[in-house]
N, C-alpha and C. Protein backbone atom coordinates (compact mmCIF):
# COMPACT_ATOMS: atom_id res chain seq x y z
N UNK A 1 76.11 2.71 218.13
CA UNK A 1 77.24 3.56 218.19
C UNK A 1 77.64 4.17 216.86
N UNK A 2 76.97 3.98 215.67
CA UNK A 2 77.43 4.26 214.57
C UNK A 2 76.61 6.09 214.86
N UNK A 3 77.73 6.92 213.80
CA UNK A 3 77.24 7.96 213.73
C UNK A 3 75.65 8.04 212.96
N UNK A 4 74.40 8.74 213.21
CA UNK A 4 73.69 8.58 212.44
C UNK A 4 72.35 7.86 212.22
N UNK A 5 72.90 6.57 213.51
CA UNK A 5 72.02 5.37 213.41
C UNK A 5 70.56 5.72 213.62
N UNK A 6 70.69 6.61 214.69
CA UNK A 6 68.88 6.80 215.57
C UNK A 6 68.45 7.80 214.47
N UNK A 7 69.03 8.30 213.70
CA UNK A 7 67.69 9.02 212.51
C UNK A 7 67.77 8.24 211.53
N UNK A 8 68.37 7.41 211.12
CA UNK A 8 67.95 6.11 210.15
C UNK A 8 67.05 5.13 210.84
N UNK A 9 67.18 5.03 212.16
CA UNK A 9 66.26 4.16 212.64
C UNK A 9 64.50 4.88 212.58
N UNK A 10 65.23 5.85 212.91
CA UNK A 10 63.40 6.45 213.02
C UNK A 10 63.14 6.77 211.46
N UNK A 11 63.37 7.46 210.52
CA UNK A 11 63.10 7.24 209.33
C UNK A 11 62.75 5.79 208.25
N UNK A 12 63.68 4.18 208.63
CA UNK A 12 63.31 3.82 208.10
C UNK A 12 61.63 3.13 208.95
N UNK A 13 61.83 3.17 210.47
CA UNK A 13 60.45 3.03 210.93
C UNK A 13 59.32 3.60 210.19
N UNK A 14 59.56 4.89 209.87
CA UNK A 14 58.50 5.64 209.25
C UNK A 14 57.83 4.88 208.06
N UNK A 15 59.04 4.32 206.99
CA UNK A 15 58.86 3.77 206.03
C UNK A 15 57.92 2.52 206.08
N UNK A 16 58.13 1.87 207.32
CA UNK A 16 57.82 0.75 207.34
C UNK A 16 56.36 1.36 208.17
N UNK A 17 55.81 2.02 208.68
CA UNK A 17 54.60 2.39 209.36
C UNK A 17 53.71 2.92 208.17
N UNK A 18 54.95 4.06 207.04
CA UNK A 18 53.50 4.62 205.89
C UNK A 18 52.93 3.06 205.24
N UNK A 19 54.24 2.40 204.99
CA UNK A 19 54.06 0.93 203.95
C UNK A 19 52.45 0.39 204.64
N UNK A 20 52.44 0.24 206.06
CA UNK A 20 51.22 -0.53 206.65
C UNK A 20 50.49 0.17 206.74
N UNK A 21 50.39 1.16 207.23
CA UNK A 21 49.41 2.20 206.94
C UNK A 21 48.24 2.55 205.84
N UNK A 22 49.05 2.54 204.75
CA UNK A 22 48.32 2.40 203.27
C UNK A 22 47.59 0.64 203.32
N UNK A 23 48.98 0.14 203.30
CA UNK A 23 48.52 -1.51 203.01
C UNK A 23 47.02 -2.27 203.79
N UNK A 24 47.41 -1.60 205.31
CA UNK A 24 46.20 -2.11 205.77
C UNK A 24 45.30 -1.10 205.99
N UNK A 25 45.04 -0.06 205.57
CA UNK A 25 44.27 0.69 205.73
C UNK A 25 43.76 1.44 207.31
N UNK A 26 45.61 1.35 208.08
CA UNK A 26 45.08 1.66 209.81
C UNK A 26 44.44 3.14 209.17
N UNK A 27 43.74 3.22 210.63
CA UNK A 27 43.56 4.29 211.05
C UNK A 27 43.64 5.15 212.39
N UNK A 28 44.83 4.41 213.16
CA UNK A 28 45.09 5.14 214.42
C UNK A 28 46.53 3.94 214.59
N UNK A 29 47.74 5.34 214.65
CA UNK A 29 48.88 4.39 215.08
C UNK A 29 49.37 5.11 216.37
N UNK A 30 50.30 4.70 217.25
CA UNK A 30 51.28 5.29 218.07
C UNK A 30 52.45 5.06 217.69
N UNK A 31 53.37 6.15 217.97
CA UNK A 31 54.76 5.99 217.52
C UNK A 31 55.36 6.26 219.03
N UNK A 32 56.29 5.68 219.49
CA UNK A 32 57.02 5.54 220.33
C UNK A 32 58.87 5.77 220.33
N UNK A 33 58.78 6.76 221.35
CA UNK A 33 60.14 7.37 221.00
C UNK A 33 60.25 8.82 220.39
N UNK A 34 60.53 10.24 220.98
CA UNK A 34 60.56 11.17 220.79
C UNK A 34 61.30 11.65 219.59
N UNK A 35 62.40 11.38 219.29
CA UNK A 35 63.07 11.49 218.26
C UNK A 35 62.58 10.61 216.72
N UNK A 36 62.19 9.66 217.31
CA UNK A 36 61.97 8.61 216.49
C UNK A 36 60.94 9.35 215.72
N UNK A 37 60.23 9.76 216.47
CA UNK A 37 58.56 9.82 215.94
C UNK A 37 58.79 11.31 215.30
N UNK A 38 59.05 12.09 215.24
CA UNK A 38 59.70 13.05 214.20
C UNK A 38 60.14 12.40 213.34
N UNK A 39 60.85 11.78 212.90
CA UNK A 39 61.80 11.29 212.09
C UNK A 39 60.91 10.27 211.20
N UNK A 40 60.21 9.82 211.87
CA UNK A 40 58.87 9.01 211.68
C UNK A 40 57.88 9.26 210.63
N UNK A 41 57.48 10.37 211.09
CA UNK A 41 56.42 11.30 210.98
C UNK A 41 57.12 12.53 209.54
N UNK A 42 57.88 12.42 209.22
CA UNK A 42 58.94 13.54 208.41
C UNK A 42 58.58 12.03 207.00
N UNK A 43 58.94 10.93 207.23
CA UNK A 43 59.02 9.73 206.47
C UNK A 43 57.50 9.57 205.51
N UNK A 44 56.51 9.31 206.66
CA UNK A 44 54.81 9.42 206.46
C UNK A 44 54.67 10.58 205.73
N UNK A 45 54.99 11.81 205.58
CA UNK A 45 54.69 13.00 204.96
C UNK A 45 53.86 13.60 205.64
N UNK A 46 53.74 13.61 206.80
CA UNK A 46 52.78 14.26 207.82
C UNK A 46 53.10 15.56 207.75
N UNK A 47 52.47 16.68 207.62
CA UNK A 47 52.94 18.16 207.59
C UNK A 47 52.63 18.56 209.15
N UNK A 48 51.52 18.16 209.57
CA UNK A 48 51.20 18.55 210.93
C UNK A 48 50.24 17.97 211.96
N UNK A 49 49.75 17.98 212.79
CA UNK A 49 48.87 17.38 213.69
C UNK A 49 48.16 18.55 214.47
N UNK A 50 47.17 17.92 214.72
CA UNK A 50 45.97 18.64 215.35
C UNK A 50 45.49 17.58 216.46
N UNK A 51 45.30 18.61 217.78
CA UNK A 51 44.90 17.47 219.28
C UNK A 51 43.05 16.93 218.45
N UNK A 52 43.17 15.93 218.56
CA UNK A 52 41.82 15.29 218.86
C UNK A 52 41.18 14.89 219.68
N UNK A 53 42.24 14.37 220.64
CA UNK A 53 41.64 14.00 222.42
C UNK A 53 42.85 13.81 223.18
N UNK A 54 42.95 14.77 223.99
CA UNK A 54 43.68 15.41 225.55
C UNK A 54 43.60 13.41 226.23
N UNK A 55 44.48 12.76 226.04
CA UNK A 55 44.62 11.90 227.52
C UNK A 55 45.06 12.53 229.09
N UNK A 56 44.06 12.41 229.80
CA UNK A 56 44.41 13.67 231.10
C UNK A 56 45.07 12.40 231.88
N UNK A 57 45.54 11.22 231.66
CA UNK A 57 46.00 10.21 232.71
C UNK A 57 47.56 10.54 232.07
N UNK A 58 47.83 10.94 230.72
CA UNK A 58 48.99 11.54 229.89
C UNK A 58 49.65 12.66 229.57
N UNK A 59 49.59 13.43 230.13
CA UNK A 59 50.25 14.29 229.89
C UNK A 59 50.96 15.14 228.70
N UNK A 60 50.96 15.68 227.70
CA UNK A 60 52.30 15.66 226.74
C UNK A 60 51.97 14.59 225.61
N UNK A 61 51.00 14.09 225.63
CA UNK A 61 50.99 12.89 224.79
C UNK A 61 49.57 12.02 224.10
N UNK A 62 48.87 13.42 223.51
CA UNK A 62 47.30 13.11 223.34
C UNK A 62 47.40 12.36 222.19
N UNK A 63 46.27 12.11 221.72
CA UNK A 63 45.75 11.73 220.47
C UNK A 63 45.39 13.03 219.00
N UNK A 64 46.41 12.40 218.37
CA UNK A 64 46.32 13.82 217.28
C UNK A 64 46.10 13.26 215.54
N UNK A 65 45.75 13.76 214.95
CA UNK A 65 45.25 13.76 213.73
C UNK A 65 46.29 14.51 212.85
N UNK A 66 46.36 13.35 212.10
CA UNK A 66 47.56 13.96 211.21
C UNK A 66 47.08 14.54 209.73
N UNK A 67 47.73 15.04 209.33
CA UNK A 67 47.64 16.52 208.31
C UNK A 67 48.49 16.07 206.97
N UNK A 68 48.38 15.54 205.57
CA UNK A 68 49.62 14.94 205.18
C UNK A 68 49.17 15.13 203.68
N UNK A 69 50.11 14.83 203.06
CA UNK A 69 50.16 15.15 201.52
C UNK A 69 49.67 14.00 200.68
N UNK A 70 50.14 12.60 201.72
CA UNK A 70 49.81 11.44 201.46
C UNK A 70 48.43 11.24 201.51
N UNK A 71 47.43 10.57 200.34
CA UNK A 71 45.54 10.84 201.15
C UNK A 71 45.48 9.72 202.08
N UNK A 72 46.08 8.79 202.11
CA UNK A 72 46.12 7.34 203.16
C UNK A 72 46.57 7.75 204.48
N UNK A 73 47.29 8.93 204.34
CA UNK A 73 48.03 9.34 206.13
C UNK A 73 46.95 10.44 206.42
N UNK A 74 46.42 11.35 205.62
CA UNK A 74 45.71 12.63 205.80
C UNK A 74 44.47 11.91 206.60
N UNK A 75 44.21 12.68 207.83
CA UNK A 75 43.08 12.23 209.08
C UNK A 75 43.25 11.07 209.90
N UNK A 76 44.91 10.62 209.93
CA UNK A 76 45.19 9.46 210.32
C UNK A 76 45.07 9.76 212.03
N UNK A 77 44.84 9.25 212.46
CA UNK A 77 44.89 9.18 214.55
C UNK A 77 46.66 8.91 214.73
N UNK A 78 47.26 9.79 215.38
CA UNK A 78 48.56 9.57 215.43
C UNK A 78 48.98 10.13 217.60
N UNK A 79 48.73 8.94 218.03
CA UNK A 79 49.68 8.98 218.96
C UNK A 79 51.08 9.19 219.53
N UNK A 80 51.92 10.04 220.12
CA UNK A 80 53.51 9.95 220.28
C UNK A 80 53.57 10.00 221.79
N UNK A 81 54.04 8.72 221.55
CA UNK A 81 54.41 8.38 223.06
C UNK A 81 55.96 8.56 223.40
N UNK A 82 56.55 9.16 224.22
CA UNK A 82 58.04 9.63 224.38
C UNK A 82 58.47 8.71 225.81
N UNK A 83 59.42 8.61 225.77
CA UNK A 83 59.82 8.73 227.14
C UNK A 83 59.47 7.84 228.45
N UNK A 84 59.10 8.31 229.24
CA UNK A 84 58.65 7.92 230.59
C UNK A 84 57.12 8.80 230.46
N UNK A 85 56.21 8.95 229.27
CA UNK A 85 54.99 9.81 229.18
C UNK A 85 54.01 8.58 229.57
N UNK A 86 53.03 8.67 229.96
CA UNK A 86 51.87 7.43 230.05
C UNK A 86 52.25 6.59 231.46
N UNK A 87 50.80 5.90 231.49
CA UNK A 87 50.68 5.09 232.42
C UNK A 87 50.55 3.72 231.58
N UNK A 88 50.40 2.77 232.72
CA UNK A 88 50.55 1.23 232.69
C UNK A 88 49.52 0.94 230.81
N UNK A 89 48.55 1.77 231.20
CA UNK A 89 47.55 1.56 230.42
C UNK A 89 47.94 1.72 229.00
N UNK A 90 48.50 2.98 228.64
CA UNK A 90 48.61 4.08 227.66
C UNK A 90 48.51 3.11 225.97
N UNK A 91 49.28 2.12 225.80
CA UNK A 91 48.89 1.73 224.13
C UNK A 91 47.72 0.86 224.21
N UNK A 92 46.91 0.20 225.21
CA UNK A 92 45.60 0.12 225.13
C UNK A 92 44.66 1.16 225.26
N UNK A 93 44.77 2.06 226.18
CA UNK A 93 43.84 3.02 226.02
C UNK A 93 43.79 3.87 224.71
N UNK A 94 45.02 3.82 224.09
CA UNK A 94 44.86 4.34 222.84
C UNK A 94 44.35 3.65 221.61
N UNK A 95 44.37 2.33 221.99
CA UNK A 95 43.66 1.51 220.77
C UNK A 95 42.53 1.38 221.48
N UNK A 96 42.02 1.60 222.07
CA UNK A 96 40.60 1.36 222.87
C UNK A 96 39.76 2.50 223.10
N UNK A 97 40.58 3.69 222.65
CA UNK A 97 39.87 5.10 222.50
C UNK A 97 39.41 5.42 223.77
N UNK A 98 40.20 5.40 224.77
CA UNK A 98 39.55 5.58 225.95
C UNK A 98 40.01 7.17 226.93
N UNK A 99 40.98 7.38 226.22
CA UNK A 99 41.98 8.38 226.52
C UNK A 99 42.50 8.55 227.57
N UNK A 100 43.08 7.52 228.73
CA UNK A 100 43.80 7.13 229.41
C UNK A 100 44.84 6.34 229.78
């Protein structure tokens, strides 16, 4: 209820996703939560994304490659999952590269 809260929440998420990101060297995350993942993604220094693979069981919600200033985020696999987007499957098929 505080004014403010859900873009501090998604920003300091961000913080805490570039921190692991670099640290462990991912290379494919999902972010969850529409707002969030902007806010997210603004944090990471992501400038932009590019589709890499269409999930056709998903709708709205492929697998994209991120674009970034950072060299640890630049070609990163960046999933955004929103909403009610995906099926039962959706954060395994995305760590499983299956695109469903």
């Amino acid at each position: 209820g505080q004014e403010g809260a859900r873009h501090r929440l998604g920003r300091g998420l961000g913080e805490i996703l570039r921190s692991l990101t670099i640290e462990q060297s991912l290379r494919r995350v999902v972010i969850a939560g529409g707002d969030t993942s902007s806010h997210a993604l603004g944090e990471m220094g992501v400038d932009a994304l590019t589709i890499r693979m269409p999930l056709p069981a998903s709708p709205g919600s492929p697998l994209c490659v991120a674009h970034a200033r950072v060299k640890a985020i630049d070609g990163l696999e960046v999933a955004l999952k929103g909403g009610q987007v995906g099926t039962d499957r959706y954060f395994s098929a995305i760590r499983d590269g299956l695109g469903g």
